[in-house]
Protein backbone atom coordinates (compact mmCIF):
# COMPACT_ATOMS: atom_id res chain seq x y z
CA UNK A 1 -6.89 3.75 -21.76
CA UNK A 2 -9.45 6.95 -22.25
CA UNK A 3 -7.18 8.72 -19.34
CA UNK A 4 -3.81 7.99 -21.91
CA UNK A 5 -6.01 8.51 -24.99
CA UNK A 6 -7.12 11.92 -23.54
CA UNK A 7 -3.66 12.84 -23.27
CA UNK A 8 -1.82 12.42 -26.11
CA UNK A 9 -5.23 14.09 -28.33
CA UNK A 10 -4.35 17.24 -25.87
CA UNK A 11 -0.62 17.00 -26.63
CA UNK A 12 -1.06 16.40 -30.41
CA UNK A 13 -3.55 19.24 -30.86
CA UNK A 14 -1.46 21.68 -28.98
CA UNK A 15 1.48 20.85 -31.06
CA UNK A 16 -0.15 20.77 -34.37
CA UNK A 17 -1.76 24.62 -32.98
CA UNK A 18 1.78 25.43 -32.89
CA UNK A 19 3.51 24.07 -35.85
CA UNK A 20 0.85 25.51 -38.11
CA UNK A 21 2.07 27.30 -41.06
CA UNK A 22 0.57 30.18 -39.77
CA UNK A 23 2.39 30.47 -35.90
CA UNK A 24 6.25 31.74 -36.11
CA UNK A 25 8.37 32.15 -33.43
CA UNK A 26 8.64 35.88 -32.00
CA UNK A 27 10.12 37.45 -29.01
CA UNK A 28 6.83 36.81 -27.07
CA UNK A 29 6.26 33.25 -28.09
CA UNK A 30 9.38 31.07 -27.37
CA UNK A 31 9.81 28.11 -29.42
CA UNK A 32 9.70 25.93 -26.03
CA UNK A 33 6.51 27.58 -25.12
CA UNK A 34 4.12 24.72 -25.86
CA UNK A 35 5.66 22.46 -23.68
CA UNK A 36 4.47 24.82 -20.56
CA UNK A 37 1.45 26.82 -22.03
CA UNK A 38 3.24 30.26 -20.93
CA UNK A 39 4.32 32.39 -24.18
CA UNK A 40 8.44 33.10 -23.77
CA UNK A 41 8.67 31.52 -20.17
CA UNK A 42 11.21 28.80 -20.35
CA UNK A 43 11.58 28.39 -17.24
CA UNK A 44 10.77 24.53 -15.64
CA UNK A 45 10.11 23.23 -12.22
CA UNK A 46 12.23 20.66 -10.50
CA UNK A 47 10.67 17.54 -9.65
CA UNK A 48 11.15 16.46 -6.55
CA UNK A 49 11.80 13.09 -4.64
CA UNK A 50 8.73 13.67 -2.99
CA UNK A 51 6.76 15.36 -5.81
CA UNK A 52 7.54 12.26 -7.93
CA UNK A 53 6.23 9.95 -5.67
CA UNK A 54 3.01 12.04 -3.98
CA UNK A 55 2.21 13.71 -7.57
CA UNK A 56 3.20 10.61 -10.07
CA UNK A 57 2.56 7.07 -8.29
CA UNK A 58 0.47 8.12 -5.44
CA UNK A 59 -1.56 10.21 -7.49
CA UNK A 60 -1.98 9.38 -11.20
CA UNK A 61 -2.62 6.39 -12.42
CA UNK A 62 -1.47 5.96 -15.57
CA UNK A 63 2.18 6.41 -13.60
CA UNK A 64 1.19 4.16 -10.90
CA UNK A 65 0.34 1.15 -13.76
CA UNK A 66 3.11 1.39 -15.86
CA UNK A 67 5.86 1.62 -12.65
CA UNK A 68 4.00 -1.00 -11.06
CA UNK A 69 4.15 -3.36 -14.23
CA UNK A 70 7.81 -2.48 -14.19
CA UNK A 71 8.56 -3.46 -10.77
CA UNK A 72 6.32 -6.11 -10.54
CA UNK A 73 7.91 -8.27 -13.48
CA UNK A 74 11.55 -7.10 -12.57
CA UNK A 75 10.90 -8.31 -9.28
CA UNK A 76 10.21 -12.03 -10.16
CA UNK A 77 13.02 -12.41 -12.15
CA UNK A 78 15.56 -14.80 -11.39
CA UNK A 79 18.56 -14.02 -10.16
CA UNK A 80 22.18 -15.94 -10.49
CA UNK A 81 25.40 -15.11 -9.05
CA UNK A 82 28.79 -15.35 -10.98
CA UNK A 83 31.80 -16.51 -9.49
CA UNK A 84 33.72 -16.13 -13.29
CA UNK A 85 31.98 -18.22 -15.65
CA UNK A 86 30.51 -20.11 -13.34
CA UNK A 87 26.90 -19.66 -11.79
CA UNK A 88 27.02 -20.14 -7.37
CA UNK A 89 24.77 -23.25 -6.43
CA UNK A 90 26.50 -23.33 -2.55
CA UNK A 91 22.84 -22.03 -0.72
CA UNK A 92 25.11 -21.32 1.69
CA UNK A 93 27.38 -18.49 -0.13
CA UNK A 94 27.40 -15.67 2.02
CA UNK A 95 26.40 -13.19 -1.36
CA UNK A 96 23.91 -15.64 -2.46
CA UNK A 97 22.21 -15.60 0.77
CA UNK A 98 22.31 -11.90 1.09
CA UNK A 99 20.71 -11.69 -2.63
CA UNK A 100 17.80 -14.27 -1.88
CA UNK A 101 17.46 -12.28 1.54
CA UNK A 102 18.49 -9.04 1.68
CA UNK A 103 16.77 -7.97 5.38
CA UNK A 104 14.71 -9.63 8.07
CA UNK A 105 12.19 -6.97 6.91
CA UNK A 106 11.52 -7.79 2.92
CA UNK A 107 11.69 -10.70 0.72
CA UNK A 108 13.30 -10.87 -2.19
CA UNK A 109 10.90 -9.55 -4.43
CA UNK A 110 9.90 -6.79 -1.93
CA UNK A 111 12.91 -5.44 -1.89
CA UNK A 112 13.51 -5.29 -5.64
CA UNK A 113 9.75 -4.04 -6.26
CA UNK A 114 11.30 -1.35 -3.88
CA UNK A 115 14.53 -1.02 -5.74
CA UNK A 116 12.87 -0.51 -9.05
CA UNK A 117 10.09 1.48 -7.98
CA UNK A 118 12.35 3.90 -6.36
CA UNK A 119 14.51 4.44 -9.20
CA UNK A 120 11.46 4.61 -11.76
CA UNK A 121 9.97 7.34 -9.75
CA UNK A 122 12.97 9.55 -8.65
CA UNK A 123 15.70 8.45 -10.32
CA UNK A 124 17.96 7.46 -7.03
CA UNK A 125 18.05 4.50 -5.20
CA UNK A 126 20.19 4.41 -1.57
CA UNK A 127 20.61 1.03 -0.19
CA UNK A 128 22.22 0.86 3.31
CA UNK A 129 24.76 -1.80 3.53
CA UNK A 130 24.60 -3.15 7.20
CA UNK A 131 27.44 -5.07 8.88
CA UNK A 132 25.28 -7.17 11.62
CA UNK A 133 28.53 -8.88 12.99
CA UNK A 134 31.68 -7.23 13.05
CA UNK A 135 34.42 -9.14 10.54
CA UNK A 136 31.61 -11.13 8.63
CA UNK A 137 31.12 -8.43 5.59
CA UNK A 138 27.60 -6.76 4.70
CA UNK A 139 24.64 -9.27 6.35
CA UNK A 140 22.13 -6.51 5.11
CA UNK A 141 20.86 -4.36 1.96
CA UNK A 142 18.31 -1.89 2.80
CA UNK A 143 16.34 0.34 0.84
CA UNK A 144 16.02 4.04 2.23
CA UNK A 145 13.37 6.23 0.89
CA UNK A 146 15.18 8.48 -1.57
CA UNK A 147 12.95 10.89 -0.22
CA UNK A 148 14.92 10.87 3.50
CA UNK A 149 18.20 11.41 1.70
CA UNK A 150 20.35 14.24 1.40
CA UNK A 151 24.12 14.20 0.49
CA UNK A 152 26.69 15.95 1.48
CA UNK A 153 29.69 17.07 0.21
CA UNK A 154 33.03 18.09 1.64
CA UNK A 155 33.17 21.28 0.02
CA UNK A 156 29.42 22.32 -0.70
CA UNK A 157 30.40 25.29 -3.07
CA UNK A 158 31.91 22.25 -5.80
CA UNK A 159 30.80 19.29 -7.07
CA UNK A 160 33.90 17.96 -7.43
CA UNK A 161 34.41 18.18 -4.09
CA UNK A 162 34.30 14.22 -2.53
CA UNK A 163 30.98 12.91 -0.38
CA UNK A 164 31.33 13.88 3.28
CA UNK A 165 28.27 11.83 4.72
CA UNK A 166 24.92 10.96 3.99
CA UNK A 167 21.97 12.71 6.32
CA UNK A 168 18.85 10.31 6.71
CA UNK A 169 15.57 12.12 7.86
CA UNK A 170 12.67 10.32 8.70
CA UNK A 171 11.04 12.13 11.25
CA UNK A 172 12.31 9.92 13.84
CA UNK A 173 15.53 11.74 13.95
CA UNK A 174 18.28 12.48 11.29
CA UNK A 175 21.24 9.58 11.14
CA UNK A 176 24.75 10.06 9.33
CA UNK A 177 25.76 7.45 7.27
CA UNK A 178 29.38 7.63 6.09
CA UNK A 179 29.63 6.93 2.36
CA UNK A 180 31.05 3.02 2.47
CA UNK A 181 27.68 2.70 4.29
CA UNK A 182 25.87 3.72 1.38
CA UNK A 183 25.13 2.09 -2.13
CA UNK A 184 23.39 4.90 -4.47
CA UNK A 185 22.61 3.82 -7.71
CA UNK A 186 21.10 6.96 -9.71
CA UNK A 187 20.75 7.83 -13.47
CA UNK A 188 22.51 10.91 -14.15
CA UNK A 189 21.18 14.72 -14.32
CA UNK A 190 23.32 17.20 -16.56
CA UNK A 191 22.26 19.99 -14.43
CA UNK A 192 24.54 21.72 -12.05
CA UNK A 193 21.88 21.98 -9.20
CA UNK A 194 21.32 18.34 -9.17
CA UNK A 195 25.48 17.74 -8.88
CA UNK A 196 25.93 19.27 -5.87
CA UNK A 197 23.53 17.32 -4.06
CA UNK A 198 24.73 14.07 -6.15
CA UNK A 199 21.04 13.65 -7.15
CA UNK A 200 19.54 11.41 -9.74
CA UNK A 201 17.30 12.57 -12.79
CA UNK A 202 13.77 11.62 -11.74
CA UNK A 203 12.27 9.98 -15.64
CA UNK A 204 8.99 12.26 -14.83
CA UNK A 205 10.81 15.13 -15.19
CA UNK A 206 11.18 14.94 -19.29
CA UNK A 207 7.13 14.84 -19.02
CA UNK A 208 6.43 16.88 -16.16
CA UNK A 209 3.75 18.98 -18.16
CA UNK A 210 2.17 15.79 -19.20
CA UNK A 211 1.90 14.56 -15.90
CA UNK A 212 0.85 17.45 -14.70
CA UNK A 213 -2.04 17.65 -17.45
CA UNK A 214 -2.67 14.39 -16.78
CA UNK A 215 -3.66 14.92 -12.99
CA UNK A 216 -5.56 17.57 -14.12
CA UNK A 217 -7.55 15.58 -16.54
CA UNK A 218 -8.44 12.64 -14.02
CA UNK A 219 -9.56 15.22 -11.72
CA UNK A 220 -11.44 17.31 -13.52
């Protein structure tokens, strides 16, 4: 609470410092400049899959508690499957049983505390859809570190161009995963950068100065 407090008194004052009567925007001071600190530089950094996650949950708590709230209570929610109007009782519908157990690795709730952690944080979520026995569907939904994930297009100079593959990295090797095989769920980034590499807005990235001041301030 004094971490949060701390930081909204730093953010207020430094507004009101520059909305005073007395401050008017020049060529030196940009009207965006209190957001960074740097009179006239406008210019932002990218937030990274793996910034987000080493710099926000790893690292500062206030993100950690309020992404952790979030996944924790989305994670025990139930969950019901539709067929129409109708909710599935049959335990032993094949998309019922995949929802209740998505992997031999996580349970239920693991794998949506995943699933709603990852998107929180970075704004993508890949889920690998596994086909165990050939001709009985998708057995398996499992979540791959958004982190380990890069995208590939076709034609890398367009983004209209369609996905050529998925590249997984995680140190172990790098796999190719053909875009059927692949279930990415992001929220949406205007910027032309993030397009290419069909990337997902990370929600830290509004408040990346905050967070940043933020670190600072538990640190200091």
């Amino acid at each position: 609470i004094l971490v949060t407090m701390g930081i909204v008194s730093k953010a207020v004052n430094k507004a009101r410092r520059f909305f005073s009567p007395d401050n008017t925007f020049t060529n030196e001071r940009s009207m965006y400049s209190f957001l960074n600190g740097n009179q006239g530089d406008t210019h932002f950094k990218k937030i990274t899959d793996t910034h987000a996650i080493s710099e926000g949950f790893l690292s500062n708590d206030a993100v950690y508690s309020i992404i952790h709230k979030m996944a924790l209570n989305g994670s025990t929610l139930p969950i019901d499957l539709f067929k129409g109007d109708d909710v599935v009782e049959d335990t032993n519908d094949p998309y019922l049983k995949l929802l209740v157990e998505p992997n031999k690795i996580d349970t239920r709730q693991e794998y949506l505390y995943k699933a709603i952690t990852y998107l929180s944080l970075t704004g993508d979520l890949y889920v690998l859809k596994s086909e165990i026995s050939t001709g009985f569907g998708v057995e398996e939904l499992t979540i791959l570190p958004p982190d380990c994930m890069e995208c590939v297009r076709e034609d890398e100079s367009s983004i209209l161009s369609p996905i050529k593959h998925y590249l997984f990295s995680d140190g172990g090797g790098t796999k190719t995963y053909l875009p059927h095989e692949i279930m990415h769920l992001k929220y949406f980034d205007p910027s032309i950068d993030s397009q290419y590499g069909d990337c997902g807005l990370s929600p830290l990235q509004a408040g990346q100065y905050i967070l940043e001041s933020n670190t600072e301030l538990t640190q200091a």
